[in-house]
C-alpha atoms as a PDB file:
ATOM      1  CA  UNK A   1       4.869   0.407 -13.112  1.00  0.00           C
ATOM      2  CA  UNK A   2       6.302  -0.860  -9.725  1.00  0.00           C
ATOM      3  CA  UNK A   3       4.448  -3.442  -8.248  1.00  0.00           C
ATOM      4  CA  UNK A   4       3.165  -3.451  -4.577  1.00  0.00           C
ATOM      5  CA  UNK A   5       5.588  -5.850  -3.575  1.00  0.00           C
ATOM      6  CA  UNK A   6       8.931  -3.560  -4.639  1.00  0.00           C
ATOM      7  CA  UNK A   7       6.791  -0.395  -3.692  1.00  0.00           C
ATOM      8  CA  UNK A   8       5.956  -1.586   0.104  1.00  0.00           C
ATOM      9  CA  UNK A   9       9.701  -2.657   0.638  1.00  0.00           C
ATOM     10  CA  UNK A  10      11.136   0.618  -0.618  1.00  0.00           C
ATOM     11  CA  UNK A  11       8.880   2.584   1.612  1.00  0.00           C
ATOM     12  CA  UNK A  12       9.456   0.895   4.569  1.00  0.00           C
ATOM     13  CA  UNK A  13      13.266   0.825   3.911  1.00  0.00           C
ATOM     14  CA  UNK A  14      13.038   4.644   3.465  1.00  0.00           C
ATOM     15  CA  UNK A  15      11.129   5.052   6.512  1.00  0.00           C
ATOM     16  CA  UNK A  16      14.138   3.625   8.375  1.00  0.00           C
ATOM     17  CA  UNK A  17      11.414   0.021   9.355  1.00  0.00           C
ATOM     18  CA  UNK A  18      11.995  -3.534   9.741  1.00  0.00           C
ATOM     19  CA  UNK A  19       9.832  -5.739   8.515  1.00  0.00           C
ATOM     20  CA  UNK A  20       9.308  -6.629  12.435  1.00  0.00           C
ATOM     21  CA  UNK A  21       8.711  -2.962  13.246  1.00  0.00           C
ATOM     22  CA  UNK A  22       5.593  -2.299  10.805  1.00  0.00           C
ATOM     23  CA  UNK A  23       4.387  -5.680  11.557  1.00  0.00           C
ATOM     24  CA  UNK A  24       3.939  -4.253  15.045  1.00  0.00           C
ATOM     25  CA  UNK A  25       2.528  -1.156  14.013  1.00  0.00           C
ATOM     26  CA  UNK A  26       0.013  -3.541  12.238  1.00  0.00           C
ATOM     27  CA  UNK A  27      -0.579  -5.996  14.860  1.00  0.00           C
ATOM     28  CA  UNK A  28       0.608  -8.568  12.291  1.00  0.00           C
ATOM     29  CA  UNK A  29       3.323 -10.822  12.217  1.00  0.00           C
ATOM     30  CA  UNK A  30       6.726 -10.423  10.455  1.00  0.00           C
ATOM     31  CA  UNK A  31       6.151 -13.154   7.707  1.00  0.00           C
ATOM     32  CA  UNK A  32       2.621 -11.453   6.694  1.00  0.00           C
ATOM     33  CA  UNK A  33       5.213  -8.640   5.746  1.00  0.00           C
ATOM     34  CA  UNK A  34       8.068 -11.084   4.152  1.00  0.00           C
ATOM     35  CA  UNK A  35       5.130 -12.783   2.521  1.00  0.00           C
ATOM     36  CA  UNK A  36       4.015  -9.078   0.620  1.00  0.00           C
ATOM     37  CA  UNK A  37       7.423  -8.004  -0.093  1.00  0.00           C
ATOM     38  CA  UNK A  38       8.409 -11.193  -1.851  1.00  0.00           C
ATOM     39  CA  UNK A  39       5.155 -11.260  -3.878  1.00  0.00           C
ATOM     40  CA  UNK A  40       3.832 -14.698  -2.224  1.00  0.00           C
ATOM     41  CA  UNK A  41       0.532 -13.289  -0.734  1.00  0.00           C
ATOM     42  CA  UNK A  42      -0.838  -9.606  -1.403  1.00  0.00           C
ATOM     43  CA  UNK A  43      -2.735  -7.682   1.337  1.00  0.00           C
ATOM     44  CA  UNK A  44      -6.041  -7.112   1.289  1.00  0.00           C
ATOM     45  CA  UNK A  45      -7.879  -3.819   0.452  1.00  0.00           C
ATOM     46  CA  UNK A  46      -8.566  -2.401   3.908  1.00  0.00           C
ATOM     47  CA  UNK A  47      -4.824  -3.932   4.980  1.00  0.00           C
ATOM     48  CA  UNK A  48      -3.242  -1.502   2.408  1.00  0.00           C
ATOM     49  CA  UNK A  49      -4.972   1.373   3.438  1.00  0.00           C
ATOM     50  CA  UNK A  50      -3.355   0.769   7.188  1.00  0.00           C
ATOM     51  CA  UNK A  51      -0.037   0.175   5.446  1.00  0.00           C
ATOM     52  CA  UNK A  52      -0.288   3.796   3.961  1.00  0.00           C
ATOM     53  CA  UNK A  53      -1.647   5.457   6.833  1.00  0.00           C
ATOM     54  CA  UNK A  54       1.471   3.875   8.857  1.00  0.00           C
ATOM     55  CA  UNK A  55       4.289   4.890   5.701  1.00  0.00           C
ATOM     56  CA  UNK A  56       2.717   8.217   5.558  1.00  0.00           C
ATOM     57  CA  UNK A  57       1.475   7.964   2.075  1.00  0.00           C
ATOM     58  CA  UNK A  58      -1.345   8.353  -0.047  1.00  0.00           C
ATOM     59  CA  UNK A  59      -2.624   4.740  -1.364  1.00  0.00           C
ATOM     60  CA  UNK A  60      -2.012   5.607  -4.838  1.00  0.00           C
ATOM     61  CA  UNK A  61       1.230   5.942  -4.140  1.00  0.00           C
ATOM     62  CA  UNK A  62       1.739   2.708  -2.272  1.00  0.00           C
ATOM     63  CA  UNK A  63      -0.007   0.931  -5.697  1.00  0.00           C
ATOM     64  CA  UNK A  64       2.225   2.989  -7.685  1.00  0.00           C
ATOM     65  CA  UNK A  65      -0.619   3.916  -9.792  1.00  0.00           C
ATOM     66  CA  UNK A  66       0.417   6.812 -12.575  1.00  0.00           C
ATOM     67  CA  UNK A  67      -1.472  10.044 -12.671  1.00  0.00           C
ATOM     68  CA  UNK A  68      -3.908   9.817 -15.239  1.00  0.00           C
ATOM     69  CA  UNK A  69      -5.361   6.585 -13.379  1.00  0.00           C
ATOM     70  CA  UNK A  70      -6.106   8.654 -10.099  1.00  0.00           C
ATOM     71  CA  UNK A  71      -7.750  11.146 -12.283  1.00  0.00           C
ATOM     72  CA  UNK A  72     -10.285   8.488 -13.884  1.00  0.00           C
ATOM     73  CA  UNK A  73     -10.908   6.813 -10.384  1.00  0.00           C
ATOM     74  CA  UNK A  74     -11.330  10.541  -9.228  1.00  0.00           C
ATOM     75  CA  UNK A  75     -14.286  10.983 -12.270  1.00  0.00           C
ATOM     76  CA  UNK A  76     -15.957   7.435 -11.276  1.00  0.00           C
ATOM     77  CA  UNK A  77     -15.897   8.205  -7.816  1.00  0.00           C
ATOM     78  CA  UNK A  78     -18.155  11.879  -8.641  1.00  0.00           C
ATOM     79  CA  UNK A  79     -20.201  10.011 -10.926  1.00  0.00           C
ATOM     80  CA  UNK A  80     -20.764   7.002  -8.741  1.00  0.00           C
ATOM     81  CA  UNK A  81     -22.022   9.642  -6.071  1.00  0.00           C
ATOM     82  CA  UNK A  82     -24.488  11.552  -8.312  1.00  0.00           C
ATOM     83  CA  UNK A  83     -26.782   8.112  -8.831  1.00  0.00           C
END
């Protein structure tokens, strides 16, 4: 499994960014995004879901998470709704 770190530096490299671009797109600064990429801080919940919306990608992809994981969050998420 990649971790979040390797993930959100291989999507922003392949979306042609600098660290100092999607830090902008954030309204963050450039270190927040050093500080992620080299595993020294992680960002928070509602931070990664702007980090997908701004690479284009689904936040299961961003965490890397394998398919049979989405499918079980998928199930909790309909039963979690029925109570």
């Amino acid at each position: 499994m990649i971790l979040l770190k390797d993930a959100l530096a291989r999507l922003r490299r392949e979306r042609g960014l600098t660290q100092e671009e999607l830090a902008s797109r954030l309204y963050i600064t450039r270190q927040a995004v050093s500080r992620w990429e080299t595993g020294a801080t992680e960002p928070s919940i509602d931070m990664i879901k702007l980090i997908a919306r701004e690479l284009e990608v689904p936040v299961m992809r961003l965490l890397d998470m394998p398919e049979h994981y989405c499918q079980l969050l998928r199930c909790l998420i309909c039963l979690i709704s029925y109570l």
